[in-house]
Protein backbone atom coordinates (compact mmCIF):
# COMPACT_ATOMS: atom_id res chain seq x y z
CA UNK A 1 57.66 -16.45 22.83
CA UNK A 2 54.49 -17.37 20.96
CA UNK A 3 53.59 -17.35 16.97
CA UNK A 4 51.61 -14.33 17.26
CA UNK A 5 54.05 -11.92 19.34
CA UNK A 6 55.27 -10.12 16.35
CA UNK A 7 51.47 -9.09 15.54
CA UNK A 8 51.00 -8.44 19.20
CA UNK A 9 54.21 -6.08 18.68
CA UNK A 10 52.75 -4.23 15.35
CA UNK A 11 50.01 -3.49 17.05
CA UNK A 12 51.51 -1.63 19.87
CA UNK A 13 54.38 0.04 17.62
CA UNK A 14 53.24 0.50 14.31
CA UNK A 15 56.02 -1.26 12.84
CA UNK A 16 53.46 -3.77 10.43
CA UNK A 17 56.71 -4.48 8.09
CA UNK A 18 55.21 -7.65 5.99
CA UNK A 19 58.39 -9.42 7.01
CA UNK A 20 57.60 -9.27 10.57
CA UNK A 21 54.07 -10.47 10.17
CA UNK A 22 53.77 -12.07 7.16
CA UNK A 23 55.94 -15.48 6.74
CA UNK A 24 55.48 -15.83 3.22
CA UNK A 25 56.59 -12.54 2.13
CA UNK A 26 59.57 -12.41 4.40
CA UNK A 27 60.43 -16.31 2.60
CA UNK A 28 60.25 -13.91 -0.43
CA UNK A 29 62.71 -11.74 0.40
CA UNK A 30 65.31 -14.23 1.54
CA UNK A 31 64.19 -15.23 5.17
CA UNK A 32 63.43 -18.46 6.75
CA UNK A 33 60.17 -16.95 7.90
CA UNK A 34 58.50 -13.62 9.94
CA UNK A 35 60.95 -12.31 12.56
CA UNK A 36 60.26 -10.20 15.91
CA UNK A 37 60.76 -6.50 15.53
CA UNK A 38 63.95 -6.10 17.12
CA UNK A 39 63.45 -3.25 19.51
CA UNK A 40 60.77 -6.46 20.81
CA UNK A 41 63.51 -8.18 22.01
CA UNK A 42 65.46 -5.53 23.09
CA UNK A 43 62.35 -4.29 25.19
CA UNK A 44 63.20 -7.59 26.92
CA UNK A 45 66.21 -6.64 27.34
CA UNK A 46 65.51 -3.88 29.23
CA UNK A 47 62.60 -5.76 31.26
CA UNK A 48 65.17 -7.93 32.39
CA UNK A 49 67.51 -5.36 33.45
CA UNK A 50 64.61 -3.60 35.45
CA UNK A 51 63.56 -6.96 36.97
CA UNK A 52 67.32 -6.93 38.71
CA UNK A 53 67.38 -3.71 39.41
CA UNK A 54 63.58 -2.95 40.75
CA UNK A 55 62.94 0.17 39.21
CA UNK A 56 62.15 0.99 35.79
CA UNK A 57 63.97 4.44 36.09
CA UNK A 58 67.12 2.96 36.84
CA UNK A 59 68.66 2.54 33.15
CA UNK A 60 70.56 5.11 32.40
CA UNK A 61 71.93 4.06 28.82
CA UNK A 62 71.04 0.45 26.88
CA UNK A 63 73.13 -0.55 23.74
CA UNK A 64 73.25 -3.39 21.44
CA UNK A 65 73.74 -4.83 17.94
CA UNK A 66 70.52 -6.94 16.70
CA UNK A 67 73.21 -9.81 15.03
CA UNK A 68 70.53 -12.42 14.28
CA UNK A 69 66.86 -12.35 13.65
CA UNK A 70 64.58 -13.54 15.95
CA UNK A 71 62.02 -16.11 14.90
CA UNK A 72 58.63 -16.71 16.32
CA UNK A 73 58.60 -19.35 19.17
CA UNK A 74 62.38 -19.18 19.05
CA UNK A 75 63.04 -18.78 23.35
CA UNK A 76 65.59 -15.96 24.31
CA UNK A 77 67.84 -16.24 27.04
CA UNK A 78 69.08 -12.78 28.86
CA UNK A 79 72.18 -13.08 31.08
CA UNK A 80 74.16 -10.31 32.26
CA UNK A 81 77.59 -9.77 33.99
CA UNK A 82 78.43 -6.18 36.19
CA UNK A 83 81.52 -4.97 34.55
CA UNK A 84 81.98 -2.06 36.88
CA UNK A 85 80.96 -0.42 39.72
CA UNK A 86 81.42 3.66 40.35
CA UNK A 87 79.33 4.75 43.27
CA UNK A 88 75.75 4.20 42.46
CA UNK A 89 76.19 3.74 39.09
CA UNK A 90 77.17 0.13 37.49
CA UNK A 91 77.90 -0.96 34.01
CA UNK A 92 76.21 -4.77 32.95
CA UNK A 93 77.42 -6.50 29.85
CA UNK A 94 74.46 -8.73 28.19
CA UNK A 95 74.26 -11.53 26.32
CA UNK A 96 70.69 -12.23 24.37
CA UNK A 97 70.84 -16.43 22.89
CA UNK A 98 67.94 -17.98 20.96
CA UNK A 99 67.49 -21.83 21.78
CA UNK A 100 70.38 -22.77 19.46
CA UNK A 101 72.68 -20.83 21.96
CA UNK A 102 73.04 -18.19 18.63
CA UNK A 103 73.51 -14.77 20.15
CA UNK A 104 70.53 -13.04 18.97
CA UNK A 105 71.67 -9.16 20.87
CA UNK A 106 75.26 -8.65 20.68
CA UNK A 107 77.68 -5.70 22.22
CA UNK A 108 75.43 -5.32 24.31
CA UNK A 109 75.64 -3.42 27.77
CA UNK A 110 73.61 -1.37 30.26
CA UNK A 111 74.32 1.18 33.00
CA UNK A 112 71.87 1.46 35.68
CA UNK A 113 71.92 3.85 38.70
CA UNK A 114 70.79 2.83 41.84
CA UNK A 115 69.72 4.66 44.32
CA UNK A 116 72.17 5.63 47.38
């Protein structure tokens, strides 16, 4: 991710929270710096999710716990295991790790439904 993608994020979501966008305020409060919006990185979640699967319709539910902010230029890893399988329908647990292999998304899971 890039320096600027929580700006590029306000801007398409509204959510201009100083402590997103501005580093020295979020110092202020306690932080190390900014952080991504975290429905950012769970969008990413979901991209990557839709990438397996081929079809943006296919997500049926996405859950998750943001359990550790996500700084600018920190790089996010998205893995994902299938847990089950009924029919057409299949349950994915996911794992989201900064660079620091800190689990950024936790209790995280998916179901998709493919088509027949």
């Amino acid at each position: 991710m890039d320096k600027y993608r929580p700006i590029y994020y306000a801007g398409a979501s509204g959510d201009f929270n100083p402590i997103h966008i501005d580093p020295a305020f979020a110092k202020n409060v306690g932080l190390e710096g900014n952080i991504l919006q975290g429905l950012c990185t769970m969008a990413w979640v979901s991209m990557a999710v839709t990438s397996w699967t081929g079809d943006i319709r296919s997500i049926k539910t996405l859950k998750g716990r943001f359990s550790k902010p996500v700084r600018p230029e920190d790089m996010i890893t998205i893995t994902g295991r299938i847990v089950s399988i009924e029919g057409t329908r299949i349950k994915i647990e996911i794992s989201a790790n900064n660079q620091k292999r800190e689990q950024v998304i936790s209790h995280a899971f998916a179901e998709v439904e493919l088509p027949d």
